[in-house]
N, C-alpha and C. Protein backbone atom coordinates (compact mmCIF):
# COMPACT_ATOMS: atom_id res chain seq x y z
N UNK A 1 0.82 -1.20 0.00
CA UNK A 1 0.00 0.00 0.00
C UNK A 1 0.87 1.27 0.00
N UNK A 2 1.77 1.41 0.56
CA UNK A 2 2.92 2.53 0.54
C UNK A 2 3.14 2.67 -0.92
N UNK A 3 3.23 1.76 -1.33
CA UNK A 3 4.28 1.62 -2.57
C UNK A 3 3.29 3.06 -3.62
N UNK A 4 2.03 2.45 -3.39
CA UNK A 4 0.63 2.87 -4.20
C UNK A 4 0.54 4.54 -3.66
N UNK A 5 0.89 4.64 -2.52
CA UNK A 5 0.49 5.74 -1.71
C UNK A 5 1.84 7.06 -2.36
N UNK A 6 3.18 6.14 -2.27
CA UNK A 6 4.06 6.97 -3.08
C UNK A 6 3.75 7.32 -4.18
N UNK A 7 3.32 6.31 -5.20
CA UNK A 7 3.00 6.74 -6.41
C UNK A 7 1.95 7.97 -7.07
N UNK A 8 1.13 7.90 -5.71
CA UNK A 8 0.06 8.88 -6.04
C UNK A 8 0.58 10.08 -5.63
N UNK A 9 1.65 10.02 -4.50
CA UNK A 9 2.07 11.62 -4.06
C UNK A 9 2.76 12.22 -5.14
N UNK A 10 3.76 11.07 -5.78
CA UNK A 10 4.23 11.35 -7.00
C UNK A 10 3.53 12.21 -8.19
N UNK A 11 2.78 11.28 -8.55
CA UNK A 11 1.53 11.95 -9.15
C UNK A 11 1.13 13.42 -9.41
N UNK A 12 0.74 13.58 -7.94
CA UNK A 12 0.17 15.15 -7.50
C UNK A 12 1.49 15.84 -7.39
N UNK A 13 2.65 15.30 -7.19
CA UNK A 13 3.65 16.48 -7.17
C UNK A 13 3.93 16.60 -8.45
N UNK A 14 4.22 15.78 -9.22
CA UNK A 14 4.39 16.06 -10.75
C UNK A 14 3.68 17.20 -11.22
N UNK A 15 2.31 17.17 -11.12
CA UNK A 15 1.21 17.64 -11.52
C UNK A 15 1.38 19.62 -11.09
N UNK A 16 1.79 19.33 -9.68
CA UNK A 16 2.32 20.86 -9.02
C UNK A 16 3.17 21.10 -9.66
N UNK A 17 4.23 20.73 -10.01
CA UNK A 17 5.59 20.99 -10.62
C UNK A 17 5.29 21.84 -11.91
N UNK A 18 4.16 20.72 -13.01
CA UNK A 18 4.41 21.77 -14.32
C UNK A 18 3.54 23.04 -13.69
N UNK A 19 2.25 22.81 -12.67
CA UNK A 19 1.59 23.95 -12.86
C UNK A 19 2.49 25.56 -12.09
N UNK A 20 3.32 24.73 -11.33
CA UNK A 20 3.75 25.84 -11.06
C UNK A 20 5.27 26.54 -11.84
N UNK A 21 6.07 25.77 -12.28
CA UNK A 21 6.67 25.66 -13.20
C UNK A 21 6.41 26.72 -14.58
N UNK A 22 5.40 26.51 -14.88
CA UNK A 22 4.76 27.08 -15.95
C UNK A 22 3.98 28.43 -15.49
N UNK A 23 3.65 28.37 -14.45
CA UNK A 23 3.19 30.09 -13.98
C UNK A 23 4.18 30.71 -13.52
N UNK A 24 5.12 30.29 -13.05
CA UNK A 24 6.58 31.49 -13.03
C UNK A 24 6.78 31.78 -14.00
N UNK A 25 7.29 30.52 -15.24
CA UNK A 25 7.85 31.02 -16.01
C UNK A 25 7.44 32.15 -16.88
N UNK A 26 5.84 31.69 -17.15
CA UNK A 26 4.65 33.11 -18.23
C UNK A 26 4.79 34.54 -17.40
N UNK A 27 4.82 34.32 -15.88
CA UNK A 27 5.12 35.52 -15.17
C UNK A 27 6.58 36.70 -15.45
N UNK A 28 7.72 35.25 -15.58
CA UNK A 28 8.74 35.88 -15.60
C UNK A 28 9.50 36.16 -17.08
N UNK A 29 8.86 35.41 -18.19
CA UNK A 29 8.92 35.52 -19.32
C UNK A 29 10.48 34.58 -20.02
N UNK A 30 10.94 34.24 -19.29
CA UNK A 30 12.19 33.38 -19.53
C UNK A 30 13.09 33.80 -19.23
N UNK A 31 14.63 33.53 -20.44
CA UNK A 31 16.07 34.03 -19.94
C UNK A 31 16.32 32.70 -18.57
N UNK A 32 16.69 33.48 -17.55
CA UNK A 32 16.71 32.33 -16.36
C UNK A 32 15.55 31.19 -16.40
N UNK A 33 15.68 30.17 -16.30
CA UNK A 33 14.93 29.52 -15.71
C UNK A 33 14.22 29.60 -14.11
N UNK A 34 13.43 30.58 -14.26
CA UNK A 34 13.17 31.21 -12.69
C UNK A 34 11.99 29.78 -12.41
N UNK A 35 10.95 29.51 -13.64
CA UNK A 35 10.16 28.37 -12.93
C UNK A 35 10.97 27.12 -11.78
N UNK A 36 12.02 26.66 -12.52
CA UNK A 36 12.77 25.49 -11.66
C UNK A 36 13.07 26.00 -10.73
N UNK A 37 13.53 27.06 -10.44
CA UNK A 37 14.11 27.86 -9.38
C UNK A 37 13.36 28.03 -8.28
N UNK A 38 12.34 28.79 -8.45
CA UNK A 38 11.46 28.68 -7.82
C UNK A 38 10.78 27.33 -6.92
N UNK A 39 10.65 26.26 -7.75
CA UNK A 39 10.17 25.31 -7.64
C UNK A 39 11.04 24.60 -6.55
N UNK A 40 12.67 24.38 -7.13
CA UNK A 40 13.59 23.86 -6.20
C UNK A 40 13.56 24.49 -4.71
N UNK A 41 13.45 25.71 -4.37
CA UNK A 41 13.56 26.67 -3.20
C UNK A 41 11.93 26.53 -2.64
N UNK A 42 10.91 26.52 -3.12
CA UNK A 42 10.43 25.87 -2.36
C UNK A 42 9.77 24.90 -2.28
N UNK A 43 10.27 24.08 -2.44
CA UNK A 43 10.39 22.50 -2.36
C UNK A 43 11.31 22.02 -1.32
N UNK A 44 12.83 22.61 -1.34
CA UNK A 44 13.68 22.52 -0.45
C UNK A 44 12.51 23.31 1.25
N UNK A 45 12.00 24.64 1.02
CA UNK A 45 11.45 24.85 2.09
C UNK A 45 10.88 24.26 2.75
N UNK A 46 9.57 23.41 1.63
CA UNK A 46 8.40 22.50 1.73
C UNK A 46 9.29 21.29 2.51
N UNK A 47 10.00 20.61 1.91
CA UNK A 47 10.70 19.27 2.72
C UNK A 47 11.16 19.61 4.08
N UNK A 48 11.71 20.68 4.63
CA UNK A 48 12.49 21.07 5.53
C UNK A 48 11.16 21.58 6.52
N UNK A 49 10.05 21.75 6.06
CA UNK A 49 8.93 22.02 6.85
C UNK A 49 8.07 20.54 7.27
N UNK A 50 8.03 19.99 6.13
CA UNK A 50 7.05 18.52 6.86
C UNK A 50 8.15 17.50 7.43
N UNK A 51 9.19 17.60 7.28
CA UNK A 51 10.04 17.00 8.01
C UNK A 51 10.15 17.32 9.33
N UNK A 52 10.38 18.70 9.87
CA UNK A 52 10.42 19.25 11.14
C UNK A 52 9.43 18.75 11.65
N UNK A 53 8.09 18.44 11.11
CA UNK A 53 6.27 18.36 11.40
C UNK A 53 6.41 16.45 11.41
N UNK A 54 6.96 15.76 10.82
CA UNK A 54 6.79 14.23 10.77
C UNK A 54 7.56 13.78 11.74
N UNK A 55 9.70 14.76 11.93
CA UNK A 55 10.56 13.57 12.41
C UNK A 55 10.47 14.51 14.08
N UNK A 56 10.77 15.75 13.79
CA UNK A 56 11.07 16.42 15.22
C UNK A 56 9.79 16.32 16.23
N UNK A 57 8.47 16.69 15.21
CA UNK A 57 7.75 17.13 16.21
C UNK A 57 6.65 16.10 16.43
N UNK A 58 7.06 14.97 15.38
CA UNK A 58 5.46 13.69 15.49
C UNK A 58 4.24 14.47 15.54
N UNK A 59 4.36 15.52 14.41
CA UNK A 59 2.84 15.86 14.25
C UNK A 59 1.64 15.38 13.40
N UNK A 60 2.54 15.08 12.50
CA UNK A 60 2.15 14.48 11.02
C UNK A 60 2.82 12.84 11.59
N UNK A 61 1.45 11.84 11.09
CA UNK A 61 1.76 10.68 11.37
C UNK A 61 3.25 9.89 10.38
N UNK A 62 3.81 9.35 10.80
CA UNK A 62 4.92 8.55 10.36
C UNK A 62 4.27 7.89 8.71
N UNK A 63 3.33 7.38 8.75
CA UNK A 63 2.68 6.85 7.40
C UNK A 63 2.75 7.94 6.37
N UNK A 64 2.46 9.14 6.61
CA UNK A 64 2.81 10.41 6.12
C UNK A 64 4.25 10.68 5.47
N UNK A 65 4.87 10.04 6.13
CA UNK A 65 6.39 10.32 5.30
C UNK A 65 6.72 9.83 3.79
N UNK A 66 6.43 8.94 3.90
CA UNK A 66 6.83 8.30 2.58
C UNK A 66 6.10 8.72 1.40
N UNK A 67 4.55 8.69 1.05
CA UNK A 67 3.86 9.62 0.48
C UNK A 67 3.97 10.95 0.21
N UNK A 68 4.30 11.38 1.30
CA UNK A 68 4.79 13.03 0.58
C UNK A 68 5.90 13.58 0.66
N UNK A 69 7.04 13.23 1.43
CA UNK A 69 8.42 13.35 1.33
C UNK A 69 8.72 13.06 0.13
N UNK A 70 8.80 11.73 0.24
CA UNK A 70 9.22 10.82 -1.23
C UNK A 70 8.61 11.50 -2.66
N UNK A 71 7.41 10.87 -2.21
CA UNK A 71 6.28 10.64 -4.00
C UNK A 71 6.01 12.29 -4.37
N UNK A 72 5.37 12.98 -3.31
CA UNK A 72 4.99 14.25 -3.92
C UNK A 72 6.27 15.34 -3.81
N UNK A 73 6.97 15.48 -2.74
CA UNK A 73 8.18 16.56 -3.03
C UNK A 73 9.50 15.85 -3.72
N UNK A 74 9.35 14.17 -4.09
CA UNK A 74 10.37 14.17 -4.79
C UNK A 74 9.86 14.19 -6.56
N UNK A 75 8.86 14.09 -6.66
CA UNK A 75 8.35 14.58 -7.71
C UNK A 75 8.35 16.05 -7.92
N UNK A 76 7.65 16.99 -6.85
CA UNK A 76 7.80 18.22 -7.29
C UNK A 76 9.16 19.28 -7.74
N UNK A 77 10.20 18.76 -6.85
CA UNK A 77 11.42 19.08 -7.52
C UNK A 77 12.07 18.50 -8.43
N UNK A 78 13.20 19.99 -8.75
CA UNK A 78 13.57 19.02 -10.07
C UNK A 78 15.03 19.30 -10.22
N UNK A 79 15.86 19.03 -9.41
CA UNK A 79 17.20 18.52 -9.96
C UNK A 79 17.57 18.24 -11.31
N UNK A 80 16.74 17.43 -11.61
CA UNK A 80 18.05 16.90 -13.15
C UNK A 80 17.40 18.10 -13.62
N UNK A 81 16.08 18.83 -13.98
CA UNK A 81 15.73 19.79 -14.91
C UNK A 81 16.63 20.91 -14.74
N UNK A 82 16.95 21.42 -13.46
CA UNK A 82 17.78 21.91 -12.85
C UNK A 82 19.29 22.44 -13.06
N UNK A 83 19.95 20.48 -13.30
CA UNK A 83 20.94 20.53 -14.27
C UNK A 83 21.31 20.57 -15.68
N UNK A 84 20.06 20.18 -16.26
CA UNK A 84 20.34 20.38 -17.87
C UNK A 84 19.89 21.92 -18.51
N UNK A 85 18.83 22.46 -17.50
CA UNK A 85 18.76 24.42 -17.86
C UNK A 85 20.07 24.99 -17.96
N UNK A 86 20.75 24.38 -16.41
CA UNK A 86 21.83 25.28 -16.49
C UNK A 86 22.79 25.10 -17.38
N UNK A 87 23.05 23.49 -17.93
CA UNK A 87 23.73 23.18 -18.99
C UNK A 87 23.35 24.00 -20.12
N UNK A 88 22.27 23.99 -20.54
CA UNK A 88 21.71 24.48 -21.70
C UNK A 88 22.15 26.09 -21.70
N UNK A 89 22.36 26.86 -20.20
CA UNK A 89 22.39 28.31 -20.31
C UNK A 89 23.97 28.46 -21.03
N UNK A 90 24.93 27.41 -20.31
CA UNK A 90 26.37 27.48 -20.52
C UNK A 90 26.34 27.13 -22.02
N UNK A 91 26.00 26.61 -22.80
CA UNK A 91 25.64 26.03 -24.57
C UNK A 91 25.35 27.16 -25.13
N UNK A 92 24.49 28.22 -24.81
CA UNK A 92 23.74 29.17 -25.25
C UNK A 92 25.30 30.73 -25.02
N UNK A 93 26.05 30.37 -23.97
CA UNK A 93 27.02 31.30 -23.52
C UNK A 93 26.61 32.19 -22.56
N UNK A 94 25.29 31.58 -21.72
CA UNK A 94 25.11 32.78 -20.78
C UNK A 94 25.87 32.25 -19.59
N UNK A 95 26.83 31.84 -19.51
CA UNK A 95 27.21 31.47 -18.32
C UNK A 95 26.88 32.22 -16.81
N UNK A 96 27.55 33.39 -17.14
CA UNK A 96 26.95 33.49 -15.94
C UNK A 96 25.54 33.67 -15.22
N UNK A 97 24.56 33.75 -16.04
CA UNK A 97 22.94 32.92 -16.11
C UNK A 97 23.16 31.85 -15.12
N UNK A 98 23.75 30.75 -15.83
CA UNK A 98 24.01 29.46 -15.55
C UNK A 98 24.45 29.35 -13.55
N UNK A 99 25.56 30.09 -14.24
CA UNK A 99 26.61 30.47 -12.77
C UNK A 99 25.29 30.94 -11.28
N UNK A 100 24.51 31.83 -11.98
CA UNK A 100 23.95 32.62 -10.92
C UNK A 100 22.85 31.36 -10.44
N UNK A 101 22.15 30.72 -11.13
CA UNK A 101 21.35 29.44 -11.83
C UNK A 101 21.76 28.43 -10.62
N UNK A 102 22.76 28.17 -10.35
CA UNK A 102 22.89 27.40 -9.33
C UNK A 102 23.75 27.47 -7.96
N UNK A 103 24.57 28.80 -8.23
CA UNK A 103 24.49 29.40 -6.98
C UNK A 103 23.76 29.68 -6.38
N UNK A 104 22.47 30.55 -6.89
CA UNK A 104 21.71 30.85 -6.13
C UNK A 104 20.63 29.76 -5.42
N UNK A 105 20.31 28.66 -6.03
CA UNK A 105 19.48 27.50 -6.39
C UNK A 105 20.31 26.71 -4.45
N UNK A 106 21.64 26.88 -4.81
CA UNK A 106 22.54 26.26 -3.37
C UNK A 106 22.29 26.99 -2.27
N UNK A 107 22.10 27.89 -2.94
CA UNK A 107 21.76 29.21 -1.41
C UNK A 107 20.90 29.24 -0.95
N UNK A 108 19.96 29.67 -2.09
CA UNK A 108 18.36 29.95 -1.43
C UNK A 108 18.04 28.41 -0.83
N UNK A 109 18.24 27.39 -1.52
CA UNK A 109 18.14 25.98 -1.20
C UNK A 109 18.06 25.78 0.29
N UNK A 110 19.43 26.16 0.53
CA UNK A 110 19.84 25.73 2.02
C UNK A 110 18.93 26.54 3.11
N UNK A 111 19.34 27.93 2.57
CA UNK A 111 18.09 29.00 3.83
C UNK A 111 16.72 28.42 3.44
N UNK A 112 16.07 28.02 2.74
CA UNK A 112 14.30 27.64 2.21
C UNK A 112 14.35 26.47 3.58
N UNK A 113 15.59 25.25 3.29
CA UNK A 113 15.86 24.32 4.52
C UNK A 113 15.47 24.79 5.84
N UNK A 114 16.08 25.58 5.63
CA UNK A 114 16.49 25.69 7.24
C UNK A 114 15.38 26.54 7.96
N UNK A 115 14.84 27.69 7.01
CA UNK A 115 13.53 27.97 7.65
C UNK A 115 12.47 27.23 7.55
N UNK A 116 12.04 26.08 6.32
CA UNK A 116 11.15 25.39 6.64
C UNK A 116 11.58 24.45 7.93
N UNK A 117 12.63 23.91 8.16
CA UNK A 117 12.63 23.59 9.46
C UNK A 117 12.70 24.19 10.87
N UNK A 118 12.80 25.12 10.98
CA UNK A 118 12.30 26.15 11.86
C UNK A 118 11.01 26.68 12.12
N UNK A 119 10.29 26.79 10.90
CA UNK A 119 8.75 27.11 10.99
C UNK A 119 8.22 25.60 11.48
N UNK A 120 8.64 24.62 10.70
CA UNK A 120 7.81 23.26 11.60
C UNK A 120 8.20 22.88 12.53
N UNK A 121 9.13 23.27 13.56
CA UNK A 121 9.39 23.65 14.84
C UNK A 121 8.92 24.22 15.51
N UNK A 122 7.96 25.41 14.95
CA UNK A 122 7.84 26.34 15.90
C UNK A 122 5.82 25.91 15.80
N UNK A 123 5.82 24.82 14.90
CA UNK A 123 4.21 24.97 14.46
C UNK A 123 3.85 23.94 16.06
């Protein structure tokens, strides 16, 4: 039943991914890949929040983990898309696009972490 339960979080995170994916990007009009960006940062937030809520604080039942840790936020982010934008920016010669692309992606990444685990600390 897990197995089924991942698949469906999967599912619905996929499903979040293009929709949100695709409304940054019409917002932001391209150049950067701001949709992935977006998406990665908070996703990194999102994990770092139901984690604080599943492992620190046993708020969210344990059955809960695997379903939406896994299936829906490892679906909703997107790493490899992640890595082949920025590939694609360095191909194109915007490097430093690229450069900023995943510096910033490491940065914001880590702070999105660390305050979603702080906010599900404090929930």
């Amino acid at each position: 039943m897990t197995l089924i339960l991942v698949g469906a979080g999967g599912f619905f995170g996929a499903i979040a991914r293009y929709l949100v994916d695709g409304w940054v990007s019409r917002l932001t009009g391209g150049g950067l890949p701001w949709g992935t960006f977006v998406v990665n940062v908070s996703g990194s937030f999102l994990l770092g929040f139901l984690f604080a809520l599943t492992i620190d604080r046993g708020v969210l039942p344990s059955e809960v983990r695997a379903p939406v840790l896994i299936g829906f936020i490892g679906a909703y982010t997107t790493f490899s898309t992640w890595m082949l934008e920025s590939w694609r920016l360095v191909e194109t010669g915007d490097v430093p696009a690229a450069v900023g692309n995943l510096v910033g992606s490491v940065g914001l990444g880590l702070v999105a972490v660390v305050l979603g685990l702080a906010a599900g600390r404090l929930v």
